[in-house]
Protein backbone atom coordinates (compact mmCIF):
# COMPACT_ATOMS: atom_id res chain seq x y z
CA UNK A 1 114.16 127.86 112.19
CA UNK A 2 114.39 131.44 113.27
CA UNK A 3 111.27 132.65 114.81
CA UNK A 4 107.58 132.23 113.44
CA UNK A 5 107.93 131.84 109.60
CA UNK A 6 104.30 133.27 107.11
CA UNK A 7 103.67 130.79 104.60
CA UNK A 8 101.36 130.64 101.49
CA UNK A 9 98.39 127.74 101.87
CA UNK A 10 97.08 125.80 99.41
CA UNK A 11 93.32 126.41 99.76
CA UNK A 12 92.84 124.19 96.42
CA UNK A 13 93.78 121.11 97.96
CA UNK A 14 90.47 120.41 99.29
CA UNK A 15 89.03 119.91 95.88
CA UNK A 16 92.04 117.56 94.80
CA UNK A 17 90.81 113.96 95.13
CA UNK A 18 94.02 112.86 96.45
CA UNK A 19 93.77 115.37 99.98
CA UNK A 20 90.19 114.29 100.02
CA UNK A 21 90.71 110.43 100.17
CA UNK A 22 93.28 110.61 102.98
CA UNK A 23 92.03 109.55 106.58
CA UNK A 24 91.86 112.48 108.76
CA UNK A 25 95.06 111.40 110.72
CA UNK A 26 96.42 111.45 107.38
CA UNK A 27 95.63 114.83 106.92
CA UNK A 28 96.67 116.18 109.95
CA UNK A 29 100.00 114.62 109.31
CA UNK A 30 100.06 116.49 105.89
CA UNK A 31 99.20 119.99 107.49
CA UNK A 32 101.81 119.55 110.45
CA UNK A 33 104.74 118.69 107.67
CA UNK A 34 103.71 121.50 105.66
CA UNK A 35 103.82 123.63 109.20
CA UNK A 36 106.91 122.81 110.30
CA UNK A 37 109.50 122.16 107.84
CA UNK A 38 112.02 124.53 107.11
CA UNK A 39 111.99 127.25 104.16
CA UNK A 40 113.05 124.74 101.70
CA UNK A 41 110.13 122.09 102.79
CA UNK A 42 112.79 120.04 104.19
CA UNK A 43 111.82 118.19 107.97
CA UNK A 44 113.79 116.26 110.38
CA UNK A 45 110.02 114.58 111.30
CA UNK A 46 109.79 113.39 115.03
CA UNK A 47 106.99 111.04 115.15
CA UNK A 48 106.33 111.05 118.34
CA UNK A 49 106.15 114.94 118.81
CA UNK A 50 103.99 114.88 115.46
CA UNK A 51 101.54 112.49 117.05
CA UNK A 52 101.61 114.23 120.14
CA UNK A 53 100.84 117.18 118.34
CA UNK A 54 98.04 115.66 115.71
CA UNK A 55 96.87 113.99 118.71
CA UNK A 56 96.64 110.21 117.03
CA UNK A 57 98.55 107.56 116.00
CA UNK A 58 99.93 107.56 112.15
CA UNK A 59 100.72 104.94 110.12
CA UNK A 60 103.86 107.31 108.38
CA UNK A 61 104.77 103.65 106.51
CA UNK A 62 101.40 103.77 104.65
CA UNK A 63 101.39 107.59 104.77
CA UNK A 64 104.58 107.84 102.64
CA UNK A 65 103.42 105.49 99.89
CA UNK A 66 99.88 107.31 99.47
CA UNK A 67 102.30 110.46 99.14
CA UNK A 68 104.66 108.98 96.70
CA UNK A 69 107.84 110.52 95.39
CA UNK A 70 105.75 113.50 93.18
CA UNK A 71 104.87 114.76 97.16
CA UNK A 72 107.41 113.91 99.66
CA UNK A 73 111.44 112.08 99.05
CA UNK A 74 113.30 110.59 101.71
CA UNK A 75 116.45 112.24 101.62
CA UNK A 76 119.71 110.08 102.02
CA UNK A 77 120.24 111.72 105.59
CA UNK A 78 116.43 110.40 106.45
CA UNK A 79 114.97 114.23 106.61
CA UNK A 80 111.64 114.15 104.51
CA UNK A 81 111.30 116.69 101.46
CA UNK A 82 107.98 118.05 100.17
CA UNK A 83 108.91 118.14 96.56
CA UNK A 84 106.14 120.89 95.61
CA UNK A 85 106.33 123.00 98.50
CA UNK A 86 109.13 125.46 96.87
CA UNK A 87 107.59 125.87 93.51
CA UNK A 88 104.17 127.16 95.12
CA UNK A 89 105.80 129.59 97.92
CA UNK A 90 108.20 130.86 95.48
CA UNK A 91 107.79 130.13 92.03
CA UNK A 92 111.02 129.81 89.82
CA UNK A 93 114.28 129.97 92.08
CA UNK A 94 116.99 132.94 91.22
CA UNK A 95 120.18 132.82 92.97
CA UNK A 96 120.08 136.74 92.07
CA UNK A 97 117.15 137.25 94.48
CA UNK A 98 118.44 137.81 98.32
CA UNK A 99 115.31 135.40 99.64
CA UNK A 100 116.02 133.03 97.42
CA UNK A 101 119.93 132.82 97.60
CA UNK A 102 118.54 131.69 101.96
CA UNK A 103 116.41 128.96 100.52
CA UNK A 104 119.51 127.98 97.54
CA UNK A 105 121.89 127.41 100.76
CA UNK A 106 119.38 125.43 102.60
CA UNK A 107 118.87 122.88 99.61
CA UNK A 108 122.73 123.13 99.36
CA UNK A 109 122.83 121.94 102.89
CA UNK A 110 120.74 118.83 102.55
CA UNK A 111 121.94 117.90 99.35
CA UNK A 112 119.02 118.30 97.34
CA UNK A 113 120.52 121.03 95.09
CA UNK A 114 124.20 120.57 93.39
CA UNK A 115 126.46 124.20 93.03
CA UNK A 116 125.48 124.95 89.74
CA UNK A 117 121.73 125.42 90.86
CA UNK A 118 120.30 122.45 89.28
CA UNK A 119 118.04 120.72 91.84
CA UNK A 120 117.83 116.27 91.99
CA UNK A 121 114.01 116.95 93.04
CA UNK A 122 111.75 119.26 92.63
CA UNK A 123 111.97 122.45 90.42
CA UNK A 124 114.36 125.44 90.27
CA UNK A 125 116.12 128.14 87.97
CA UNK A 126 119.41 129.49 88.60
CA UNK A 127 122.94 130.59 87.01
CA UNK A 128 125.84 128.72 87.34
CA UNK A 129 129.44 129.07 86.29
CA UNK A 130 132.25 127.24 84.37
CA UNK A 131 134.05 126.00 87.21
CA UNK A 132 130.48 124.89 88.70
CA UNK A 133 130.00 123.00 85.57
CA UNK A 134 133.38 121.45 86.13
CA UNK A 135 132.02 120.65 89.08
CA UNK A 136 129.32 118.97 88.06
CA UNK A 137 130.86 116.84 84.97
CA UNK A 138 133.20 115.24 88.04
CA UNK A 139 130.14 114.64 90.20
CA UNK A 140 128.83 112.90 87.13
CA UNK A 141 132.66 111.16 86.78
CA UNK A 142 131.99 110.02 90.03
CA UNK A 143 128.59 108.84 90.06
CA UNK A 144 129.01 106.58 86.74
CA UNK A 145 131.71 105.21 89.48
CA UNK A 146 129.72 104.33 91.60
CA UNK A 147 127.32 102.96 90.06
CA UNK A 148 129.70 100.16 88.47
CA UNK A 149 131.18 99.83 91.87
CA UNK A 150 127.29 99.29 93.08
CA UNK A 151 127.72 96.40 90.14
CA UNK A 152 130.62 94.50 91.30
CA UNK A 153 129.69 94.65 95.01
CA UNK A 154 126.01 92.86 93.90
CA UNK A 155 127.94 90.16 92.34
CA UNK A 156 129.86 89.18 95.67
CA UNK A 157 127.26 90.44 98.11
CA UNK A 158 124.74 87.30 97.65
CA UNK A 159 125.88 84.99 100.32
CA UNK A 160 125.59 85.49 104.08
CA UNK A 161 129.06 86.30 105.27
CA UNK A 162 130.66 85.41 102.00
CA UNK A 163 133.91 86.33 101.30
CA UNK A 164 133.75 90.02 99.76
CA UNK A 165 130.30 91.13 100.45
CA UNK A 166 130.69 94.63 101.09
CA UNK A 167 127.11 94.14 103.40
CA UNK A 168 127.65 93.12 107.57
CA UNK A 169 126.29 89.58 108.24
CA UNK A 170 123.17 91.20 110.03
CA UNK A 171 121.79 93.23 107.04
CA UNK A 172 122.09 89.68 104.75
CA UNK A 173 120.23 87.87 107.76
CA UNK A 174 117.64 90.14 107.05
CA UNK A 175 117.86 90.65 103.32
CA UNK A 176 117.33 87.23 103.17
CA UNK A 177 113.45 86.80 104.93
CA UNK A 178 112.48 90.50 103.44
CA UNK A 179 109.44 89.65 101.06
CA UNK A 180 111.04 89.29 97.31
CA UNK A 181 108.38 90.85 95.81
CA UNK A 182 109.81 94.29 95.31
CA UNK A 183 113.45 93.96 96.94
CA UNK A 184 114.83 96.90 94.14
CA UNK A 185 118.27 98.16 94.83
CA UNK A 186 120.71 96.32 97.87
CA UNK A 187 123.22 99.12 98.13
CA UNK A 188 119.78 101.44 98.66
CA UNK A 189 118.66 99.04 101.54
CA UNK A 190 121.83 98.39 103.00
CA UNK A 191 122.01 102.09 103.68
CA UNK A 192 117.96 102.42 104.70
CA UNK A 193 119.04 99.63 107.45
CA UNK A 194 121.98 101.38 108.85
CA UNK A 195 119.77 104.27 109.83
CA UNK A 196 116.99 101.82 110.64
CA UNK A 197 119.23 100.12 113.81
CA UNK A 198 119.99 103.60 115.15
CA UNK A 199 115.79 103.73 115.84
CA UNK A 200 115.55 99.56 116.36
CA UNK A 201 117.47 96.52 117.27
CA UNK A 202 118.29 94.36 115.03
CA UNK A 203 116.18 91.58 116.41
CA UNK A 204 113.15 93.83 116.19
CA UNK A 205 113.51 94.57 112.74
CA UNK A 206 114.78 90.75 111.86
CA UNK A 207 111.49 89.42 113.26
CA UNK A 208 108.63 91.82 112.49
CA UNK A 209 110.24 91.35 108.70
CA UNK A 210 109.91 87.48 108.47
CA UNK A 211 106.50 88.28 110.05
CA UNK A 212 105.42 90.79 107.48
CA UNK A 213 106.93 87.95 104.72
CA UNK A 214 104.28 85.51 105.72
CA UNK A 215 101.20 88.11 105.84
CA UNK A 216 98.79 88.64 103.30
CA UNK A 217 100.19 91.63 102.53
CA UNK A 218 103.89 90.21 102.30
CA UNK A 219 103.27 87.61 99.69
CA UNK A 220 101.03 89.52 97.72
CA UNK A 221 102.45 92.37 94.90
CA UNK A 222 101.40 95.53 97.35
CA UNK A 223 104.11 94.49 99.51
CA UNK A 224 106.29 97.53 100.27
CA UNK A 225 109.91 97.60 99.18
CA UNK A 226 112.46 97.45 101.12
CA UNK A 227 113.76 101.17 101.65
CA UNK A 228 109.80 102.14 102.07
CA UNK A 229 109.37 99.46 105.16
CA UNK A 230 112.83 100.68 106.90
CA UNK A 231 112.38 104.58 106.68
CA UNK A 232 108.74 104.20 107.67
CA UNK A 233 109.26 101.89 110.68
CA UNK A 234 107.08 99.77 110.05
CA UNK A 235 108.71 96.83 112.28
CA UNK A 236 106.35 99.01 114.69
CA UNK A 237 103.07 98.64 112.24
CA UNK A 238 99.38 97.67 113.75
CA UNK A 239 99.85 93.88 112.59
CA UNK A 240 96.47 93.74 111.14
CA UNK A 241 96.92 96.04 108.57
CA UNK A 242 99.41 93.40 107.15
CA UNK A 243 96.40 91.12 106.79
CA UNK A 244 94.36 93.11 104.05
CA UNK A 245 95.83 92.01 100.93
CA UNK A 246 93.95 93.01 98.07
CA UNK A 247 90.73 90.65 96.28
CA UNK A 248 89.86 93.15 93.93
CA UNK A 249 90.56 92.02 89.85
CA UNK A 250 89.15 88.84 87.51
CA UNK A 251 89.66 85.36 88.65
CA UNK A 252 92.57 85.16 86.26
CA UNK A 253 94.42 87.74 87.99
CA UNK A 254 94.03 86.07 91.71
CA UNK A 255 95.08 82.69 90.11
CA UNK A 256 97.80 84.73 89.34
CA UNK A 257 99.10 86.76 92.14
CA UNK A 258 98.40 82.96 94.56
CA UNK A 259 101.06 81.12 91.92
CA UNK A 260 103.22 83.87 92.46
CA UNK A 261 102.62 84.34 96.30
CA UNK A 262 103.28 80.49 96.96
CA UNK A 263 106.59 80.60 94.19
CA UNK A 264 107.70 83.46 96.61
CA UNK A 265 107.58 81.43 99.74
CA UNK A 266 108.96 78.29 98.11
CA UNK A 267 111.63 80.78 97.50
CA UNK A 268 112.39 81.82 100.79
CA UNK A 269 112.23 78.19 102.59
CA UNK A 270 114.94 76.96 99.63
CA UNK A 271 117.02 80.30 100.80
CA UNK A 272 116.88 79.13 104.62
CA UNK A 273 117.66 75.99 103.50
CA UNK A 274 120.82 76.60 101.83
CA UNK A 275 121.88 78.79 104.53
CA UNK A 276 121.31 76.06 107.15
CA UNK A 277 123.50 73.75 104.95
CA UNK A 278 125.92 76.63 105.25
């Protein structure tokens, strides 16, 4: 960032209930994000230097999923995006405005809008030209792909160390004892890992997840998915908020959610099971 950069502030937020039911750490962490990332709301967030800064302790785990994707996206290089921060400080995008054409090459450099203009988040409006279309049908080529490639990996990628799993023996190790609840996409959490190991060892991440499997929390249906528990860090989480599961609903819907918690750890023990007997 060059210099001190003038923003627009939302001075509406502090009627929306959303702002008003977030802990005051929580809002502090809001304002800082809004403060410092760049002029396309994207930040490289150091969470140290932001607690420093707030001057408390964040749960940024929990803080994402109160957020949700309609306020901030994890971008594939881990940088966090503020999906409405470009729409209120500039309205509708123009790649024939000079201003804009800054904040155009920004989202081009952290992939969050393709060369014709047309953003994967958020909201923009901009020209774009045949060969930019072109462009843009072989991105799609390539992405249809992918996704069938995603496909055929699945298929081989279920056994620890089996032959043709595209996933290192360390990842499956932990695959396996993540909560099953909401486990989503592999190739997703495979990558979510790979960045995760750069911040933690392996160990640390291994053992705080087959810790957070066997927590209230873990066997219930709030559990976090995969992706959401990696980028957060929450292998470094105050261990009792894994203990407040939720009571709320009829006595039906407890029944419920306990046959389902106690299929999901029958589950896991048959898993470590079979791999033993591997």
């Amino acid at each position: 960032m060059d210099g001190p950069m003038k923003r627009f502030t939302e001075t509406t937020r502090f009627e929306d209930p959303w702002y008003r039911k977030l802990s005051p750490e929580m809002k502090l962490a809001w304002e800082y994000l809004y403060a410092k990332c760049d002029n396309a709301g994207v930040i490289d967030l150091d969470r140290e230097g932001a607690e420093f800064h707030i001057g408390a302790k964040v749960d940024w785990g929990s803080f994402l999923e109160i957020c949700g994707g309609k306020r901030i996206q994890v971008l594939e290089s881990g940088k966090w995006f503020l999906v409405r921060f470009i729409e209120f400080q500039y309205g509708s995008l123009s790649d024939r405005s000079a201003p804009h054409r800054k904040v155009l090459s920004l989202l081009q450099q952290h992939n969050i809008v393709e060369g014709s203009g047309s953003l994967h988040v958020g909201y923009i409006e901009a020209t774009s030209s045949p060969k930019e279309k072109d462009k843009d049908k072989e991105k799609d080529k390539e992405k249809e792909k992918e996704e069938e490639k995603e496909k055929e990996e699945e298929k081989d990628g279920g056994v620890v160390g089996g032959s043709g799993s595209p996933y290192s023996e360390r990842f499956e190790e932990f695959w396996l004892e993540y909560p099953s609840g909401r486990k989503g996409s592999k190739r997703t959490t495979f990558k979510a890992y790979e960045k995760a190991v750069s911040r933690a060892s392996h160990d640390v991440i291994l053992e705080a997840a087959k810790e957070y499997a066997m927590t209230p929390v873990g066997l219930s249906e709030f559990v976090k998915a995969p992706t959401t528990w990696l980028n957060g860090d929450c292998w470094d989480d105050d261990r009792t908020s894994w203990q407040r599961a939720e009571t709320g609903g009829s006595g039906n819907a407890r029944m419920q959610r306990n046959m389902q918690n106690a299929v999901n750890v029958m589950r896991r023990l048959e898993e470590n099971d079979k791999r033993i007997l591997e």
